[in-house]
C-alpha atoms as a PDB file:
ATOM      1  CA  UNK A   1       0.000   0.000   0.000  1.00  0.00           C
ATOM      2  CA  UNK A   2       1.423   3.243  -1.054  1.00  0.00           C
ATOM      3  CA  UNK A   3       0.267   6.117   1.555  1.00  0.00           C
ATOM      4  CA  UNK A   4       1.532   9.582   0.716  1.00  0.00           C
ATOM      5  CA  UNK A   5       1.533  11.800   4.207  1.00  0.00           C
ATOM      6  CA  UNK A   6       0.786  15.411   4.387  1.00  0.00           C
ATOM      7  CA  UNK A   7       2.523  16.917   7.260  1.00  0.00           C
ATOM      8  CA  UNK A   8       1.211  20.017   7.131  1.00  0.00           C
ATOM      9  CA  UNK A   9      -2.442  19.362   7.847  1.00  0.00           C
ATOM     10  CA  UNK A  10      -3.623  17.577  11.104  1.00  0.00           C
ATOM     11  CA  UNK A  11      -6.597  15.618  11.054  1.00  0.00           C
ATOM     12  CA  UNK A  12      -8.572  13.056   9.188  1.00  0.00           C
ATOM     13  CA  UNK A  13      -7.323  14.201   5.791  1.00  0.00           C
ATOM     14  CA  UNK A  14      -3.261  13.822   6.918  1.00  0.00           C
ATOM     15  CA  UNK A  15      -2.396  10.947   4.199  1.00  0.00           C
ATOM     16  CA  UNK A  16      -4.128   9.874   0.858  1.00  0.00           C
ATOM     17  CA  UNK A  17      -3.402   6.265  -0.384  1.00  0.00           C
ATOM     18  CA  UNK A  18      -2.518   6.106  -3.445  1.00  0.00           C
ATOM     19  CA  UNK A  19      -2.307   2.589  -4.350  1.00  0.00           C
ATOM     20  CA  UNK A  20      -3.531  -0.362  -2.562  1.00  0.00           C
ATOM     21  CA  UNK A  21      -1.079  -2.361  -4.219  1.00  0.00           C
ATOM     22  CA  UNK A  22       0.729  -4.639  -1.393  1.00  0.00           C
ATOM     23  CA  UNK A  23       4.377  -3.533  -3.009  1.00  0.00           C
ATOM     24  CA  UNK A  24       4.888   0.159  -4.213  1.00  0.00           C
ATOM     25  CA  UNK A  25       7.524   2.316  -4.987  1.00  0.00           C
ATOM     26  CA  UNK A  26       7.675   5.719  -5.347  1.00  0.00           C
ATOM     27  CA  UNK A  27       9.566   8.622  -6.313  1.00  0.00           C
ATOM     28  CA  UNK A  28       9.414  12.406  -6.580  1.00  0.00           C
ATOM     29  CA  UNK A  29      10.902  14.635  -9.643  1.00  0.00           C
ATOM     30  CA  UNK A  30      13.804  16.556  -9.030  1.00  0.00           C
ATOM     31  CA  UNK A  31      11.615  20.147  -8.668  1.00  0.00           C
ATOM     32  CA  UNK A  32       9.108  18.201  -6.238  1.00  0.00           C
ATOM     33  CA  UNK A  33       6.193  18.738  -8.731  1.00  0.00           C
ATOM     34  CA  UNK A  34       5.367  15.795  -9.690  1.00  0.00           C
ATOM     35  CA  UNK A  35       5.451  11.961  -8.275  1.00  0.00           C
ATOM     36  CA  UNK A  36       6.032   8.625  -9.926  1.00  0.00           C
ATOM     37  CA  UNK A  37       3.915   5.677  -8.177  1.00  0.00           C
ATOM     38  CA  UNK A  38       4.661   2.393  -9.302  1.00  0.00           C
ATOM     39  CA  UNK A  39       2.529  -0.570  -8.585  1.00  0.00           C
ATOM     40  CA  UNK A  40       2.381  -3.636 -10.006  1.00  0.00           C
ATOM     41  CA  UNK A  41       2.800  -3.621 -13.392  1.00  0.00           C
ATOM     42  CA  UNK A  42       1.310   0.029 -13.051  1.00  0.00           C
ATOM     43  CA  UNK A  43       2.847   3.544 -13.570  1.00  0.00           C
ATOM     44  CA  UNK A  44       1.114   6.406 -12.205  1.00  0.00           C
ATOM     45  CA  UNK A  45       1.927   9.917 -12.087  1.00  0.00           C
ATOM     46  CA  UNK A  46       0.397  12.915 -10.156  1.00  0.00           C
ATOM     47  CA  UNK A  47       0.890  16.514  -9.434  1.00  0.00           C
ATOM     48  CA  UNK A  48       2.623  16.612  -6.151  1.00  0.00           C
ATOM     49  CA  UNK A  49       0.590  20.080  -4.957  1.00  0.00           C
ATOM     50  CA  UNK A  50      -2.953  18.816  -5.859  1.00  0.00           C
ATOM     51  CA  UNK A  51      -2.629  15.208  -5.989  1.00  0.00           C
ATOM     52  CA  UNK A  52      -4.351  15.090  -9.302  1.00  0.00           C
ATOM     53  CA  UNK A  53      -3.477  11.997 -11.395  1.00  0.00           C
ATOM     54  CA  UNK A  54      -2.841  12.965 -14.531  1.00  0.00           C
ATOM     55  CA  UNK A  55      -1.556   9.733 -16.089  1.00  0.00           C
ATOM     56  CA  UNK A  56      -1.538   5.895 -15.631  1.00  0.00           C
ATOM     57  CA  UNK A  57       0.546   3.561 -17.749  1.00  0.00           C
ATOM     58  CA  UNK A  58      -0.454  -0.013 -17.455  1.00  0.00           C
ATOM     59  CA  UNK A  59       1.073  -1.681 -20.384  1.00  0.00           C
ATOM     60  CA  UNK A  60       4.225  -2.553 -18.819  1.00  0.00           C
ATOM     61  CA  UNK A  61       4.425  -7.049 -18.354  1.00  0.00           C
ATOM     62  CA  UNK A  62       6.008  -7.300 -14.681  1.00  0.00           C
ATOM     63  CA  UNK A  63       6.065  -5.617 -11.850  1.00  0.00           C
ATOM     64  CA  UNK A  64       7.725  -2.019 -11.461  1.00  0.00           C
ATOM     65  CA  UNK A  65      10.509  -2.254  -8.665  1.00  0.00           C
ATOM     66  CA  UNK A  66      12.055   1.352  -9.517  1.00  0.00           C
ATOM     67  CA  UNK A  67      10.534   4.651 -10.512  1.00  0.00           C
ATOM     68  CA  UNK A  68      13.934   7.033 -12.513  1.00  0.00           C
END
């Protein structure tokens, strides 16, 4: 499961999951804009300030283990 925290806020809103995928890996871009989720064989990428996915590759045959 992939949880992504939010620090700043307090309450029942602190973390949104975004992937229920058991194994996950993520990364963030260099400026902190965007992140990279992978799970399963899935790719999916969101802006980092609204959490908005705005893509979601699934065509990939195995499971992604690292997000570049």
């Amino acid at each position: 499961m992939v949880k992504l925290w939010d620090i700043r806020k307090l309450g029942d809103d602190t973390y949104r999951i975004l992937s229920d995928d058991v194994e996950g890996v993520v990364n963030f871009d260099r400026s902190g804009r965007f992140i990279g989720v992978g799970a399963g064989a899935s790719l999916q990428l969101y802006n980092a300030r609204t959490m908005d996915q705005f893509t979601k590759i699934s065509a990939h045959q195995d499971k992604i283990t690292s997000i570049k």
